[in-house]
PDB file of N, CA and C in Angstrom:
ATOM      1  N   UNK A   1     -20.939 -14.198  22.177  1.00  0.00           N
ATOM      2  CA  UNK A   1     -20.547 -14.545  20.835  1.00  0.00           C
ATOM      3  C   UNK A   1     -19.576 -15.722  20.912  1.00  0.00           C
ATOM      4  N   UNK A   2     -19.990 -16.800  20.235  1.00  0.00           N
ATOM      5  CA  UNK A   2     -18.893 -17.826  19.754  1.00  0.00           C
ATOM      6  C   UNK A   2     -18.427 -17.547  19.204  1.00  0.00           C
ATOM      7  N   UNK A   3     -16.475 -17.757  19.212  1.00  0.00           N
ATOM      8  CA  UNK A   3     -15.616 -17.569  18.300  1.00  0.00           C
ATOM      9  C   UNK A   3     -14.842 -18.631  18.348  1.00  0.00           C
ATOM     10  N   UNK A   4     -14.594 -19.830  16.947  1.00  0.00           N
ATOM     11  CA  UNK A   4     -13.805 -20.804  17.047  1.00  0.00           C
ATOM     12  C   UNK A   4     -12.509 -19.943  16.517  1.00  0.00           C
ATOM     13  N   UNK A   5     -11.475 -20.622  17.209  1.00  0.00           N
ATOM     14  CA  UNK A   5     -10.381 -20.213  17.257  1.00  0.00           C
ATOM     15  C   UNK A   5      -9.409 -21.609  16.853  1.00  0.00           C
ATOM     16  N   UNK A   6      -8.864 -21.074  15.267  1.00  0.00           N
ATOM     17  CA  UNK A   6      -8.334 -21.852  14.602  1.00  0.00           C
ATOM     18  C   UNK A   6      -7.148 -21.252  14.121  1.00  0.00           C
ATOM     19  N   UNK A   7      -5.965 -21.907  13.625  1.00  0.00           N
ATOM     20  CA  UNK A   7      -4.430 -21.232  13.434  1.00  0.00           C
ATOM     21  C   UNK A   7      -4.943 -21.014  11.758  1.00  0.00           C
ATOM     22  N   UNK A   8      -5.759 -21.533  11.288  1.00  0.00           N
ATOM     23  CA  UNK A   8      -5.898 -21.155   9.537  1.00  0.00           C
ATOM     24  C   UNK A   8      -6.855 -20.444   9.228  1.00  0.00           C
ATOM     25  N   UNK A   9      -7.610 -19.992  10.077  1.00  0.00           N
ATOM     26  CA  UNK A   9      -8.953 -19.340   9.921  1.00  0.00           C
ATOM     27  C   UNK A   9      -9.140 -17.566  11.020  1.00  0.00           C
ATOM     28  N   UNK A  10      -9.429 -16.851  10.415  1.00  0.00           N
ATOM     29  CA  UNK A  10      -9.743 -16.048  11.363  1.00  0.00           C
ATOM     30  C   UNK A  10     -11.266 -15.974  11.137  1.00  0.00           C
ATOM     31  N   UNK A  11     -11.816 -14.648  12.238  1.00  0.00           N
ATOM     32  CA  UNK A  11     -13.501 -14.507  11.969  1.00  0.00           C
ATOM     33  C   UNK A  11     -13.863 -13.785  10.887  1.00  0.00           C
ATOM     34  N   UNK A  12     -12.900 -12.714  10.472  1.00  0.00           N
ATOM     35  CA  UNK A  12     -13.061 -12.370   9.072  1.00  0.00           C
ATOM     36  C   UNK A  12     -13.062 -12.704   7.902  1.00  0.00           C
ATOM     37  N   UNK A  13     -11.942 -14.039   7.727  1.00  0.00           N
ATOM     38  CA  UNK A  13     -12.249 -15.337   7.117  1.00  0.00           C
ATOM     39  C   UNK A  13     -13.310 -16.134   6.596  1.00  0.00           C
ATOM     40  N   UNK A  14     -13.904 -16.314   8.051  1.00  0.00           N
ATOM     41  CA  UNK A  14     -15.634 -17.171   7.664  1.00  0.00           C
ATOM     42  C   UNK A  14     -16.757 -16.357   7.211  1.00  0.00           C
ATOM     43  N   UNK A  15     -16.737 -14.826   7.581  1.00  0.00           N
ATOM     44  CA  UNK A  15     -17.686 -13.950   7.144  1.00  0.00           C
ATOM     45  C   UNK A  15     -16.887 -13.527   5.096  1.00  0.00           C
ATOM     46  N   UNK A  16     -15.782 -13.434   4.711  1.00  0.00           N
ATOM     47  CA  UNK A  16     -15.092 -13.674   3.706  1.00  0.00           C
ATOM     48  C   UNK A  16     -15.320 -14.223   2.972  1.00  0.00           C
ATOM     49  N   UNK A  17     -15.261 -15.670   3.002  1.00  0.00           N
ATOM     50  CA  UNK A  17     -15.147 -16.924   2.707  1.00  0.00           C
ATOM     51  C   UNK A  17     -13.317 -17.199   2.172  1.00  0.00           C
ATOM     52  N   UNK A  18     -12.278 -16.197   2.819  1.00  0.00           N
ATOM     53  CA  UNK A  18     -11.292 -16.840   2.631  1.00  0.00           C
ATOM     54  C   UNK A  18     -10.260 -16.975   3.607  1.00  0.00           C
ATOM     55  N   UNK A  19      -8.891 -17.458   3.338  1.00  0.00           N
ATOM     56  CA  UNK A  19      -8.327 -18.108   4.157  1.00  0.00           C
ATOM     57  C   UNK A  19      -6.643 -17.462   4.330  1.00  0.00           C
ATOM     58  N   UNK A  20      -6.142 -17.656   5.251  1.00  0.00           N
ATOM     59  CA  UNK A  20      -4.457 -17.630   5.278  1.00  0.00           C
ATOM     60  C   UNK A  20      -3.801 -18.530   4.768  1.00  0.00           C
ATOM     61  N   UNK A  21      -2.674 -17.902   3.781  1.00  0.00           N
ATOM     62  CA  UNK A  21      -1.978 -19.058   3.271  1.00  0.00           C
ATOM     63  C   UNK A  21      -0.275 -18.766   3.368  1.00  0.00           C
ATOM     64  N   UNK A  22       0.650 -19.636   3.246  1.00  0.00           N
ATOM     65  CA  UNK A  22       1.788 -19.273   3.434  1.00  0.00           C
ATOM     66  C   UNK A  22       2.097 -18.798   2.297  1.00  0.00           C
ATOM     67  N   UNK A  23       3.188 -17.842   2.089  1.00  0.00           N
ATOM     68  CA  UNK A  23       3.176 -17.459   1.245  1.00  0.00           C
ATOM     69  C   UNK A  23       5.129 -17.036   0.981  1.00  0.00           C
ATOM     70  N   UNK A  24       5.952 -18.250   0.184  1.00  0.00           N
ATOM     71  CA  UNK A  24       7.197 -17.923  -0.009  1.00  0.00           C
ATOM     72  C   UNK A  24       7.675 -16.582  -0.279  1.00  0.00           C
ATOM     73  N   UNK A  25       8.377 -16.593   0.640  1.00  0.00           N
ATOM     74  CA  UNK A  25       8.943 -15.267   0.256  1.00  0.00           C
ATOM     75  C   UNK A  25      10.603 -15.156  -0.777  1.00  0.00           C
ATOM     76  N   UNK A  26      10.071 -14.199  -1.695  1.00  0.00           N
ATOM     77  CA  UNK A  26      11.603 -14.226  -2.817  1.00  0.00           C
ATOM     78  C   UNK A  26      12.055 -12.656  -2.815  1.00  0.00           C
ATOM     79  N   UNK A  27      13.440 -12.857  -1.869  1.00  0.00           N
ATOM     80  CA  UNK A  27      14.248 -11.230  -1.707  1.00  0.00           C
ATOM     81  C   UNK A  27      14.422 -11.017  -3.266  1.00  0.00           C
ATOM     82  N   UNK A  28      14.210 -11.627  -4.079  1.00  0.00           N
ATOM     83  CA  UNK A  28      14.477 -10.591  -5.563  1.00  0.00           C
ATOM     84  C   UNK A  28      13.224  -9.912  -6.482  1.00  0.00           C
ATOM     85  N   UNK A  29      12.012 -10.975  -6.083  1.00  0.00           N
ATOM     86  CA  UNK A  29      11.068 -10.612  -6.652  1.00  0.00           C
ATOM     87  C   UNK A  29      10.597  -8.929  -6.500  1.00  0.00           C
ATOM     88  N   UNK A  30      10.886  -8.090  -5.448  1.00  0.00           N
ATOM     89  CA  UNK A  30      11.090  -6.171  -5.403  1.00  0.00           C
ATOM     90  C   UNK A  30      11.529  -5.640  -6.862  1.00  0.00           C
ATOM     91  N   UNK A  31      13.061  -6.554  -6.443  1.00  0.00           N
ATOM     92  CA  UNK A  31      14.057  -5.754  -7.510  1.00  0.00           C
ATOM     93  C   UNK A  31      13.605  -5.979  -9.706  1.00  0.00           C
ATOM     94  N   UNK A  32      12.923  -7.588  -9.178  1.00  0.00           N
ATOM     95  CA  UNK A  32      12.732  -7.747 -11.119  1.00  0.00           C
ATOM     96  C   UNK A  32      11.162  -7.039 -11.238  1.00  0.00           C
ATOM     97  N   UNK A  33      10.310  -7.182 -10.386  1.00  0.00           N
ATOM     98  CA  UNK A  33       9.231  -5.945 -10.582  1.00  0.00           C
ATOM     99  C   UNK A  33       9.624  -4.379 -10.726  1.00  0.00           C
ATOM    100  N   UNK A  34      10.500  -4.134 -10.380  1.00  0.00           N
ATOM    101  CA  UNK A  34      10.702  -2.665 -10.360  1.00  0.00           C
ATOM    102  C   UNK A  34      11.599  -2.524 -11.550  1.00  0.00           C
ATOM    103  N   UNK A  35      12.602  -3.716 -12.364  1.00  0.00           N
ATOM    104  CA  UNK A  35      13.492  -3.750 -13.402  1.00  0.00           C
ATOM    105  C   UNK A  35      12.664  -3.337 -14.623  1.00  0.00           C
ATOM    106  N   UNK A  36      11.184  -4.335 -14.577  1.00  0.00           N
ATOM    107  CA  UNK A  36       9.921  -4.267 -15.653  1.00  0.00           C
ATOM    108  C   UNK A  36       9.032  -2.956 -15.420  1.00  0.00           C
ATOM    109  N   UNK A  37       9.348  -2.098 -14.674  1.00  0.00           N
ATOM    110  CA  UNK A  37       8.656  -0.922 -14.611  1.00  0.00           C
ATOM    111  C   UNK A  37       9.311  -0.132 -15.667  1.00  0.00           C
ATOM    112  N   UNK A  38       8.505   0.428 -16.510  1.00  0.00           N
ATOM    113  CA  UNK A  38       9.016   1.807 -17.517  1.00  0.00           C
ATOM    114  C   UNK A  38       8.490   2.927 -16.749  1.00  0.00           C
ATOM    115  N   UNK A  39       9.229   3.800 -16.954  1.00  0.00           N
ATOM    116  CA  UNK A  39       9.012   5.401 -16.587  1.00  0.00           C
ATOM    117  C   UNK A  39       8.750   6.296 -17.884  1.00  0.00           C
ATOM    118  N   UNK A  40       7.329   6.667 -17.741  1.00  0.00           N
ATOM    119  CA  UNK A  40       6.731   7.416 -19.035  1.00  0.00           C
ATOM    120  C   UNK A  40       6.936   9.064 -18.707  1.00  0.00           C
ATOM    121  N   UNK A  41       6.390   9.600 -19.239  1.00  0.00           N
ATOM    122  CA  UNK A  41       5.802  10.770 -18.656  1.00  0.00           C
ATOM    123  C   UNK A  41       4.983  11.468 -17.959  1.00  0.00           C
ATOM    124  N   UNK A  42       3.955  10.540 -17.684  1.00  0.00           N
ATOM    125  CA  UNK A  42       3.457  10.295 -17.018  1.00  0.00           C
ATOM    126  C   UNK A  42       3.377   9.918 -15.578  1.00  0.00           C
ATOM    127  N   UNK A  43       4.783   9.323 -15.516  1.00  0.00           N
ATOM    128  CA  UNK A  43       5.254   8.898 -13.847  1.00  0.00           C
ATOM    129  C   UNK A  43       6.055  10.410 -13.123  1.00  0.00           C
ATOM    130  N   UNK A  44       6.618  11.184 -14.407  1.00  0.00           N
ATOM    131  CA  UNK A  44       7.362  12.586 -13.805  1.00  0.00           C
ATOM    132  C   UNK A  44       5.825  13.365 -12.999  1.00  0.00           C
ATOM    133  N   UNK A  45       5.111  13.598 -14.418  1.00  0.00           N
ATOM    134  CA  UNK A  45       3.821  14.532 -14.048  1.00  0.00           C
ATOM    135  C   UNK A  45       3.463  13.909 -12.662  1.00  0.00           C
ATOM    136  N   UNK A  46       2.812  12.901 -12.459  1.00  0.00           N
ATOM    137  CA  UNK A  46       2.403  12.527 -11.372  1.00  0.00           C
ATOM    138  C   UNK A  46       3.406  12.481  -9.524  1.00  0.00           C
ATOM    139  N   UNK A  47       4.860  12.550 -10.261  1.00  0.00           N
ATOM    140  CA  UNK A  47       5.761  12.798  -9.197  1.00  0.00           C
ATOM    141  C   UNK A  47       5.859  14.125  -8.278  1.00  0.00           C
ATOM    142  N   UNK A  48       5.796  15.006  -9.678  1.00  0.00           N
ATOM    143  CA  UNK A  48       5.574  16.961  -9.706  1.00  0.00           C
ATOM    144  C   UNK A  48       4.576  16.517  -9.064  1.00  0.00           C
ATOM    145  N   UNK A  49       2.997  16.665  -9.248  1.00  0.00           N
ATOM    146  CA  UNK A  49       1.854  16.975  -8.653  1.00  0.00           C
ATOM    147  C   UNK A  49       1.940  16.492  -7.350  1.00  0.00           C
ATOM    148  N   UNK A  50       2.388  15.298  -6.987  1.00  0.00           N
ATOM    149  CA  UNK A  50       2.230  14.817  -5.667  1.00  0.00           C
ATOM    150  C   UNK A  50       3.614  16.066  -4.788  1.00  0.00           C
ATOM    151  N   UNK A  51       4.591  16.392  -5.510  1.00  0.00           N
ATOM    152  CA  UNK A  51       5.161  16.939  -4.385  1.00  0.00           C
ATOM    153  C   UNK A  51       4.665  18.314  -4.329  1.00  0.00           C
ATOM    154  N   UNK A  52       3.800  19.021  -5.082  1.00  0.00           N
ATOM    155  CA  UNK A  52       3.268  20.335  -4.970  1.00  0.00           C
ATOM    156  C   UNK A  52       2.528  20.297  -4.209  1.00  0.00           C
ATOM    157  N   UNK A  53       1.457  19.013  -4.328  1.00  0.00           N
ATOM    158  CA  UNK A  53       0.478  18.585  -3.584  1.00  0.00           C
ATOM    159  C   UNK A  53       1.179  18.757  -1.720  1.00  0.00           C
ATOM    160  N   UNK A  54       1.400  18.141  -1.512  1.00  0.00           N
ATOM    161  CA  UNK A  54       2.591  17.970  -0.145  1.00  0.00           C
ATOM    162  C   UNK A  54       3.154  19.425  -0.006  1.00  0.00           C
ATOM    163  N   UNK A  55       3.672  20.395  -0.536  1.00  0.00           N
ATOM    164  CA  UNK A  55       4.498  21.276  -0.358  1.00  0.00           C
ATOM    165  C   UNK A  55       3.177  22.632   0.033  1.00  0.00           C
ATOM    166  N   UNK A  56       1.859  22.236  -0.931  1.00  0.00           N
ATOM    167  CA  UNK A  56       0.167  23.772  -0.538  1.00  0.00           C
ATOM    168  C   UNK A  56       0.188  22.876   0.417  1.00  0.00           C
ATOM    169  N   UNK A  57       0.260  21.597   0.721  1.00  0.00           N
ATOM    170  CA  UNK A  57      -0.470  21.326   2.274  1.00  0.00           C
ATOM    171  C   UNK A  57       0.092  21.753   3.415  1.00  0.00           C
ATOM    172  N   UNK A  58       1.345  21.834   3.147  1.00  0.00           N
ATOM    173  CA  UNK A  58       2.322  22.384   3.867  1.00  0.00           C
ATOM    174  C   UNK A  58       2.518  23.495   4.371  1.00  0.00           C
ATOM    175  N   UNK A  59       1.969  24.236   3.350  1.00  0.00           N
ATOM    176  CA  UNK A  59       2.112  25.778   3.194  1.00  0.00           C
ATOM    177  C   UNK A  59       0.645  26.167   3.991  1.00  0.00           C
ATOM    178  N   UNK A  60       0.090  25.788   3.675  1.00  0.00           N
ATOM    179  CA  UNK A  60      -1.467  25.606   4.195  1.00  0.00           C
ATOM    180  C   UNK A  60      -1.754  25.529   5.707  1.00  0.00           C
ATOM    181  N   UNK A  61      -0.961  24.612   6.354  1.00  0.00           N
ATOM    182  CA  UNK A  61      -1.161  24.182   7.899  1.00  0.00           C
ATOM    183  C   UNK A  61      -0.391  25.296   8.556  1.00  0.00           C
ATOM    184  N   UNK A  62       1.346  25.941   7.469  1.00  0.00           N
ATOM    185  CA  UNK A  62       1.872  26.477   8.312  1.00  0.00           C
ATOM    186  C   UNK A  62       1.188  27.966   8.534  1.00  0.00           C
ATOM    187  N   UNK A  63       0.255  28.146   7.856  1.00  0.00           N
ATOM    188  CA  UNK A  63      -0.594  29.329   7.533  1.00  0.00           C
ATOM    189  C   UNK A  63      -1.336  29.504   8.996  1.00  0.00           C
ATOM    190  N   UNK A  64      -1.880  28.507   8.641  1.00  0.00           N
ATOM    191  CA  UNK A  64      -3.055  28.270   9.860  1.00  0.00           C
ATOM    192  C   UNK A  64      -2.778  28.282  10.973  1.00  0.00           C
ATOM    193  N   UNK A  65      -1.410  27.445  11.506  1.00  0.00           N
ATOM    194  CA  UNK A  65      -0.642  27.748  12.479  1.00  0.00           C
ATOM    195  C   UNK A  65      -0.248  26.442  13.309  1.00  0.00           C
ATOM    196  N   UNK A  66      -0.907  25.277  12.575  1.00  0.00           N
ATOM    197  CA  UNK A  66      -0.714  24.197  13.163  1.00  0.00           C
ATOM    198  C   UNK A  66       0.465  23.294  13.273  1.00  0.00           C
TER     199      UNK A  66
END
């Protein structure tokens, strides 16, 4: 197999059709995305389920014995 080997291109790239790009990085851009986040009710429900979720799996393995 030929593989050209280029600093902007990988082989997943050419089968893709896309590319690496630099990409600035801004230490605040975390904090003002997370400022514009609202918390509905929707974000609790889904908080609950995921830790119940986590807590039967838990309960589950220690059952089993693993």
């Amino acid at each position: 197999m030929i593989l050209a080997i280029n600093g902007r291109k990988r082989l997943g790239d050419y089968i893709a059709n896309t590319q690496v790009v630099d990409a600035s990085k801004n230490a605040c851009s975390w904090r003002q995305e997370l400022a514009a986040y609202r918390v509905t009710p929707n974000t609790f429900y889904t908080l609950i389920g995921t830790g119940l979720y986590i807590l039967l799996v838990h309960i589950f393995f220690n059952w089993l014995g693993l």
